[in-house]
PDB file of N, CA and C in Angstrom:
ATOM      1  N   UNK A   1     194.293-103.896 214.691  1.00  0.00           N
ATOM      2  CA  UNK A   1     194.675-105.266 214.977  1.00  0.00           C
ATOM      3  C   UNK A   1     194.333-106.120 213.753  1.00  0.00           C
ATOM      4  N   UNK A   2     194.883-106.969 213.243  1.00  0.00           N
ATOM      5  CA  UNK A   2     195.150-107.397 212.156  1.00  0.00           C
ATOM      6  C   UNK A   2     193.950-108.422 212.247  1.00  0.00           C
ATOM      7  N   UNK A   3     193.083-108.939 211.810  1.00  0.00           N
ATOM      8  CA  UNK A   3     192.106-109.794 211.363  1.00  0.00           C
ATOM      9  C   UNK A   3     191.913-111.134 210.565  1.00  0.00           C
ATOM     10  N   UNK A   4     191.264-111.819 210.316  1.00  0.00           N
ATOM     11  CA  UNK A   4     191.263-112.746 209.328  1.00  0.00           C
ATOM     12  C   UNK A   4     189.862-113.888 209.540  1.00  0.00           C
ATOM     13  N   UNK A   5     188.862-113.588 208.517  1.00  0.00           N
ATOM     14  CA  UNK A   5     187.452-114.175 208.705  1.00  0.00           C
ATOM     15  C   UNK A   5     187.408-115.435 207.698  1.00  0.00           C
ATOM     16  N   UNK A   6     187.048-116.645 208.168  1.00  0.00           N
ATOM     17  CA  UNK A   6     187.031-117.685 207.482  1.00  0.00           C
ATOM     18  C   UNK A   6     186.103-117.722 206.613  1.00  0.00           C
ATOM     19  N   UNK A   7     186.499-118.218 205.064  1.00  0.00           N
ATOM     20  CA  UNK A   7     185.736-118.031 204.422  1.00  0.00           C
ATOM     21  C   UNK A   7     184.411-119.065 204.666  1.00  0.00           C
ATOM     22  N   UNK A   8     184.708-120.273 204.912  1.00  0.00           N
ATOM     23  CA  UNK A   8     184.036-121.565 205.142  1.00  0.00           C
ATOM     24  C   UNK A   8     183.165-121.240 206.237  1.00  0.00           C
ATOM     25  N   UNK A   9     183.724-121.075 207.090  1.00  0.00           N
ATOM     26  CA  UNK A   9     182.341-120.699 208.437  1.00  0.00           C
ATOM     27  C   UNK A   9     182.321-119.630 209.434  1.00  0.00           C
ATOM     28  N   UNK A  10     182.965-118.662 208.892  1.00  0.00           N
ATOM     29  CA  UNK A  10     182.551-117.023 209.277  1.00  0.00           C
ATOM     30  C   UNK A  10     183.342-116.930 210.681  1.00  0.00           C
ATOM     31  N   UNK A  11     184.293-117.284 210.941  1.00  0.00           N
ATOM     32  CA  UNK A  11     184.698-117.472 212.621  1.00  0.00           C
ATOM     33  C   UNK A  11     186.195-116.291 212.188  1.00  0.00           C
ATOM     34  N   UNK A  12     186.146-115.383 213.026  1.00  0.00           N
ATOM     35  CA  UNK A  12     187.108-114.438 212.878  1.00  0.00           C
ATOM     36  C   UNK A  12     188.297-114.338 213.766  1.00  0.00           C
ATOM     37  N   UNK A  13     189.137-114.729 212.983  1.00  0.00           N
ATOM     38  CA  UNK A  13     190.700-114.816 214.033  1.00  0.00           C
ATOM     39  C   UNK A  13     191.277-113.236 214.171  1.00  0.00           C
ATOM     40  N   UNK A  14     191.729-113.171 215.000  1.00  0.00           N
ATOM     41  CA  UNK A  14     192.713-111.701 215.346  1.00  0.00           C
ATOM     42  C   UNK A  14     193.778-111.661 216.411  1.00  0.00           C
ATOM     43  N   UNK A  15     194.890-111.334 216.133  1.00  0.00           N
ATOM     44  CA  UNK A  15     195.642-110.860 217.060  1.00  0.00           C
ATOM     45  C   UNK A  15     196.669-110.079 216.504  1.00  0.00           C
ATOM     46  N   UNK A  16     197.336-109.328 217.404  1.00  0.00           N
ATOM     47  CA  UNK A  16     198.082-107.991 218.091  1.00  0.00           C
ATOM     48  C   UNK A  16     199.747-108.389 216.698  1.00  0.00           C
ATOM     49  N   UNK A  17     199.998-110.075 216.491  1.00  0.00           N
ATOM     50  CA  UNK A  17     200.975-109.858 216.164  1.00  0.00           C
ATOM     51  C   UNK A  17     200.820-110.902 214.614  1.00  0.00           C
ATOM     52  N   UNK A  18     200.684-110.292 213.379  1.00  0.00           N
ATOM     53  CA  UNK A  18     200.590-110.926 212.603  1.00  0.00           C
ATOM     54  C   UNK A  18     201.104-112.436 212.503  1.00  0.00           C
ATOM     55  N   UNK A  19     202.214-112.488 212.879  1.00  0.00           N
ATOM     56  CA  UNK A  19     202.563-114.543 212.216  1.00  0.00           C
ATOM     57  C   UNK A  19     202.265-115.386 213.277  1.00  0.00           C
ATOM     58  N   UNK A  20     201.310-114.435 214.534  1.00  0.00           N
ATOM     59  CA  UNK A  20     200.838-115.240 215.313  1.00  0.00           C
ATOM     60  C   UNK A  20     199.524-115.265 214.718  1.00  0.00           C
ATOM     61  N   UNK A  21     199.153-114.921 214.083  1.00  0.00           N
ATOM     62  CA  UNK A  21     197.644-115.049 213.254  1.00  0.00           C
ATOM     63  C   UNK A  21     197.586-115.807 211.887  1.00  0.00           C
ATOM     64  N   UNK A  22     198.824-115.683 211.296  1.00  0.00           N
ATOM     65  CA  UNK A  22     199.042-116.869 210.154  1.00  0.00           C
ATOM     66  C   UNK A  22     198.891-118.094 210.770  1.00  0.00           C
ATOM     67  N   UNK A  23     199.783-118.034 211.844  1.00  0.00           N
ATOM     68  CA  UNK A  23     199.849-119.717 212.483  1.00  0.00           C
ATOM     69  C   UNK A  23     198.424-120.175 213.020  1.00  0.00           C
ATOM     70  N   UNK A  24     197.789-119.512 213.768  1.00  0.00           N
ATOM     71  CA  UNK A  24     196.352-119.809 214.207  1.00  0.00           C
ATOM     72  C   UNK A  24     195.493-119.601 212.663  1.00  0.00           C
ATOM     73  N   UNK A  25     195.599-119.112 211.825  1.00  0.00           N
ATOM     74  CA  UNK A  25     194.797-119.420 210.050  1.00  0.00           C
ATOM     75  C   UNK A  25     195.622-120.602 209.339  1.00  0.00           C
ATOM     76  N   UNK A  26     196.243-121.491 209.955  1.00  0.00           N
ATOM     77  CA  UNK A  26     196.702-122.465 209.686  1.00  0.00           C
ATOM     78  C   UNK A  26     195.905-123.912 210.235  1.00  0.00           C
ATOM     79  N   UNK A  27     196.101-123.340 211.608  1.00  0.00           N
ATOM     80  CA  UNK A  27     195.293-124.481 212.333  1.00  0.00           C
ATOM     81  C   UNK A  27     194.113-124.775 212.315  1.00  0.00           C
ATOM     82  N   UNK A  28     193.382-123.268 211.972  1.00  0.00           N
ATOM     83  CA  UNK A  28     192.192-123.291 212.095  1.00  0.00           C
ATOM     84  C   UNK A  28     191.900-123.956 210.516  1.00  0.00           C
ATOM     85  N   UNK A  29     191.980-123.747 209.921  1.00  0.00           N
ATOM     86  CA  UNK A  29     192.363-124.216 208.247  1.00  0.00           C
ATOM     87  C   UNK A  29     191.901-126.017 208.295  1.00  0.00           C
ATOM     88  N   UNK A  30     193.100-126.377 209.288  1.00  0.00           N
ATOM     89  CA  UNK A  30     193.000-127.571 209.502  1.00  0.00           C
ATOM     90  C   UNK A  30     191.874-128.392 210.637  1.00  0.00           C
ATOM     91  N   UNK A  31     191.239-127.467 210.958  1.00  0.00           N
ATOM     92  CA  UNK A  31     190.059-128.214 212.013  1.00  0.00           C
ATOM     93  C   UNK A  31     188.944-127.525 211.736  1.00  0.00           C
ATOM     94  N   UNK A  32     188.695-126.576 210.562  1.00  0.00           N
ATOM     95  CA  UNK A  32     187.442-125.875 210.444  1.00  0.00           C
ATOM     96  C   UNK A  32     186.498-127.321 210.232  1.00  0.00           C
ATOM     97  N   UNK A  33     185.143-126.703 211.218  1.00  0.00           N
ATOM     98  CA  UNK A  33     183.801-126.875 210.738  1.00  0.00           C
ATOM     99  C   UNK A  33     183.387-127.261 209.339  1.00  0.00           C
ATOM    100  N   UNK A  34     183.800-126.002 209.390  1.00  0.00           N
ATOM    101  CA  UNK A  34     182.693-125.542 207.561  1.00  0.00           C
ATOM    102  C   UNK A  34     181.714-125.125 208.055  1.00  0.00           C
ATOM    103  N   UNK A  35     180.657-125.439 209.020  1.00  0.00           N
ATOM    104  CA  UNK A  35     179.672-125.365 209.022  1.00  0.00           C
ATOM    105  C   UNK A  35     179.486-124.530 210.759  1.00  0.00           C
ATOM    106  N   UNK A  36     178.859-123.726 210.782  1.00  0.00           N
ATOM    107  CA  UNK A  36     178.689-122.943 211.911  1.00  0.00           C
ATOM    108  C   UNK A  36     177.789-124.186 212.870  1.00  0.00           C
ATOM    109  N   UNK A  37     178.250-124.427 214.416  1.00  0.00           N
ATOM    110  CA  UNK A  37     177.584-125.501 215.152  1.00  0.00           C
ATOM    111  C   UNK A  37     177.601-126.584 214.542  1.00  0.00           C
ATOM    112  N   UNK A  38     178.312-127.014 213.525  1.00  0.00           N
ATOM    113  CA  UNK A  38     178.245-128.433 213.450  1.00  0.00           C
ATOM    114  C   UNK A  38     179.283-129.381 213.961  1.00  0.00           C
ATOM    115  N   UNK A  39     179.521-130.487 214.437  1.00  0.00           N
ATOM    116  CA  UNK A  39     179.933-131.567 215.220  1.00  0.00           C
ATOM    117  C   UNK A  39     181.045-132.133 214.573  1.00  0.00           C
ATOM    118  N   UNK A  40     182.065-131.975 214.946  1.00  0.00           N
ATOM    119  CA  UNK A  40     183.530-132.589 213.888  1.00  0.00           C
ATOM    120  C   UNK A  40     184.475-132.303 215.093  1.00  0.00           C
ATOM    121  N   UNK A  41     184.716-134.144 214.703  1.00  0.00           N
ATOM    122  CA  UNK A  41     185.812-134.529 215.406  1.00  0.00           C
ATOM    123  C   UNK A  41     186.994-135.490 215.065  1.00  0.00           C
ATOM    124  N   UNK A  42     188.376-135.231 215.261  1.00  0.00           N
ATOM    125  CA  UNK A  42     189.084-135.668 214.887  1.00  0.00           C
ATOM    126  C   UNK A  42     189.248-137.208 215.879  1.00  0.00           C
ATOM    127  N   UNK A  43     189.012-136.681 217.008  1.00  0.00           N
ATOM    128  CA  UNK A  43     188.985-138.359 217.344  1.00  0.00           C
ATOM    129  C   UNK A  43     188.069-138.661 217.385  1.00  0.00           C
ATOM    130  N   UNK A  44     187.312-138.929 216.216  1.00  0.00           N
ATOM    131  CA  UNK A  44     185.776-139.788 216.975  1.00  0.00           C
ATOM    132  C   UNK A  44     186.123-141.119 217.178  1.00  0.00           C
ATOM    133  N   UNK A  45     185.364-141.665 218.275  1.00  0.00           N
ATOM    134  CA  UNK A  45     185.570-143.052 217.874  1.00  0.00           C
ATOM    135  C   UNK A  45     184.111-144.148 217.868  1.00  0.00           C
ATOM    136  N   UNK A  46     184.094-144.776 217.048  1.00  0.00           N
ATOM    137  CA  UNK A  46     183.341-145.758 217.004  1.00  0.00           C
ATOM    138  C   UNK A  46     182.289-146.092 218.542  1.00  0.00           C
ATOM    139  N   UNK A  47     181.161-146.213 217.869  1.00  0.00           N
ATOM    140  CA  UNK A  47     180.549-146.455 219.532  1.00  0.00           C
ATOM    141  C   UNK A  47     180.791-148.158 219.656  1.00  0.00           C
ATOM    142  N   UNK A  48     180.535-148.982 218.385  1.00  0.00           N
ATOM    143  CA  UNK A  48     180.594-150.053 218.366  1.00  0.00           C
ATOM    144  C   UNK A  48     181.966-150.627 219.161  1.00  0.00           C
ATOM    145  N   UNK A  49     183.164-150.264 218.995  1.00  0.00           N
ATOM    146  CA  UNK A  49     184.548-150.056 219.859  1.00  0.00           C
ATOM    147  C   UNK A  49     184.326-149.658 220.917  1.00  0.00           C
ATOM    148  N   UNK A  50     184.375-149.496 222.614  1.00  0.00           N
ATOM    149  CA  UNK A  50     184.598-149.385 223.585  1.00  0.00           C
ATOM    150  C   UNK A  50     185.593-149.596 224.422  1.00  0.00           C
ATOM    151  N   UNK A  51     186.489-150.725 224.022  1.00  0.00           N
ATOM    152  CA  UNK A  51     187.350-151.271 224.462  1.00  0.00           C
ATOM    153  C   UNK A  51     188.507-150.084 224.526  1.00  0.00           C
ATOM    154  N   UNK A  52     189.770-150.162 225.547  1.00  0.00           N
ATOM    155  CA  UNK A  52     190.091-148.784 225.768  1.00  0.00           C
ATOM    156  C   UNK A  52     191.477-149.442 224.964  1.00  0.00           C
ATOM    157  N   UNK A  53     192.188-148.140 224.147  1.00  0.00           N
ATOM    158  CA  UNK A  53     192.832-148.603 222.985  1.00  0.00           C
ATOM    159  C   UNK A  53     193.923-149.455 223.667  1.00  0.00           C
ATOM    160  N   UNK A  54     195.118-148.963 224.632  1.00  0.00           N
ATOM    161  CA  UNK A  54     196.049-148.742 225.851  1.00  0.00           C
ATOM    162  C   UNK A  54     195.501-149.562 227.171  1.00  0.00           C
ATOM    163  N   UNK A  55     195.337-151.575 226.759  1.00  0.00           N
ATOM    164  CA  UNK A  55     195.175-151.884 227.756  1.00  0.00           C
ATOM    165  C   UNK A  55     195.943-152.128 229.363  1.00  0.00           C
ATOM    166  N   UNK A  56     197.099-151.625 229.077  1.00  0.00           N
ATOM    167  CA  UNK A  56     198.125-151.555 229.898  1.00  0.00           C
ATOM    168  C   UNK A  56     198.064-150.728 231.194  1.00  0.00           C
ATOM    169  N   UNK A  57     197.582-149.146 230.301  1.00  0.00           N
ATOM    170  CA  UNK A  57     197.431-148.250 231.119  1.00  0.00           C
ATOM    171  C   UNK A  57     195.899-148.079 231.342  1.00  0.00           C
ATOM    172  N   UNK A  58     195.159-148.634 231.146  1.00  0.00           N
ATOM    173  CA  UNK A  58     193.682-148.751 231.549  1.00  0.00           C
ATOM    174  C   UNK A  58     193.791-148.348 232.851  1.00  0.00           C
ATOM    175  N   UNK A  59     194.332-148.889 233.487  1.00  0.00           N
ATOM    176  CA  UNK A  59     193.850-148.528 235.175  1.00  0.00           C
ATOM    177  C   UNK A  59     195.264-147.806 235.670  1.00  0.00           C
ATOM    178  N   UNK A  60     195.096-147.010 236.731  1.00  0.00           N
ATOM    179  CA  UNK A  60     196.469-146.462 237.143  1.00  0.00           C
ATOM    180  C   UNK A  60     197.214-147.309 238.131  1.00  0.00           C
ATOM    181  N   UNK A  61     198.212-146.995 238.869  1.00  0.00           N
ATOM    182  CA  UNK A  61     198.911-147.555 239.678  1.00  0.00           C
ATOM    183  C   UNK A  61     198.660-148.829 240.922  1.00  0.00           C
ATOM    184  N   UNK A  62     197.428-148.342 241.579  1.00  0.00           N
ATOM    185  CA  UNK A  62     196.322-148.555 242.777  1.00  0.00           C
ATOM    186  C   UNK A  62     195.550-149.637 241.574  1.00  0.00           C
ATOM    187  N   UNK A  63     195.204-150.140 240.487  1.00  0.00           N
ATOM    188  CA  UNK A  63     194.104-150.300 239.888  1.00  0.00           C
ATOM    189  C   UNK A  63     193.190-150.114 239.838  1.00  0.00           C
ATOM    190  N   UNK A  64     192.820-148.445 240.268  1.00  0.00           N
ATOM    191  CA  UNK A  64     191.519-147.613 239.624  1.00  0.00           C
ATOM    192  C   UNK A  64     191.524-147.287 238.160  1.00  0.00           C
ATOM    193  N   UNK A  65     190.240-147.792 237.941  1.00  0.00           N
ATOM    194  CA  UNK A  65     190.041-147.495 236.476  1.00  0.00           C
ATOM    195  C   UNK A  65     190.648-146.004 235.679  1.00  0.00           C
ATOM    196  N   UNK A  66     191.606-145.470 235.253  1.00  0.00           N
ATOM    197  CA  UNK A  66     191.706-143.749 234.518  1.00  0.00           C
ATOM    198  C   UNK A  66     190.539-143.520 233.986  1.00  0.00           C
ATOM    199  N   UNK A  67     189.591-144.242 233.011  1.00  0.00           N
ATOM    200  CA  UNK A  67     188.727-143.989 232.478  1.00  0.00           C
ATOM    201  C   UNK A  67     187.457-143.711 232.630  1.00  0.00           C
ATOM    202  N   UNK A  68     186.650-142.601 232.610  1.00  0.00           N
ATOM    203  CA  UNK A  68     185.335-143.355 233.110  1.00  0.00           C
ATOM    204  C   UNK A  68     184.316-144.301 231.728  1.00  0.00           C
ATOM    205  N   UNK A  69     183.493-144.775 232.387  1.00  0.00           N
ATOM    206  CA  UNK A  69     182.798-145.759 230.892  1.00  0.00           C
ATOM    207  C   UNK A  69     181.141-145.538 231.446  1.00  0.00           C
TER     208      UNK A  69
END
């Protein structure tokens, strides 16, 4: 089964059909760590911000909050 170990943070992709393993060494490419257990996020958001971005859809239909806070 075809393999592929990141050089950046040691996390080993594999599967059964190669260009399904290019495509996942693509993605992964694009959201690696680097760092084994460390904390990375593409949406972080600001703690200082709370406010919910989509005040429209803040609450659903009924006006229960979607969000919890």
């Amino acid at each position: 089964m075809p393999e592929i170990i990141c050089p950046d943070c040691g996390k080993r992709l594999f599967h059964e059909n190669e260009t399904t393993l290019k495509i996942e060494e693509t993605i992964h490419s694009k959201f690696c760590r680097k760092t084994e257990g460390e904390t990375h996020s593409f949406m972080h958001r600001d703690p200082a911000h709370m406010e919910t971005f989509d005040s429209e859809r803040e609450n659903d239909t009924t006006g229960t909050p979607v969000l919890k806070k």
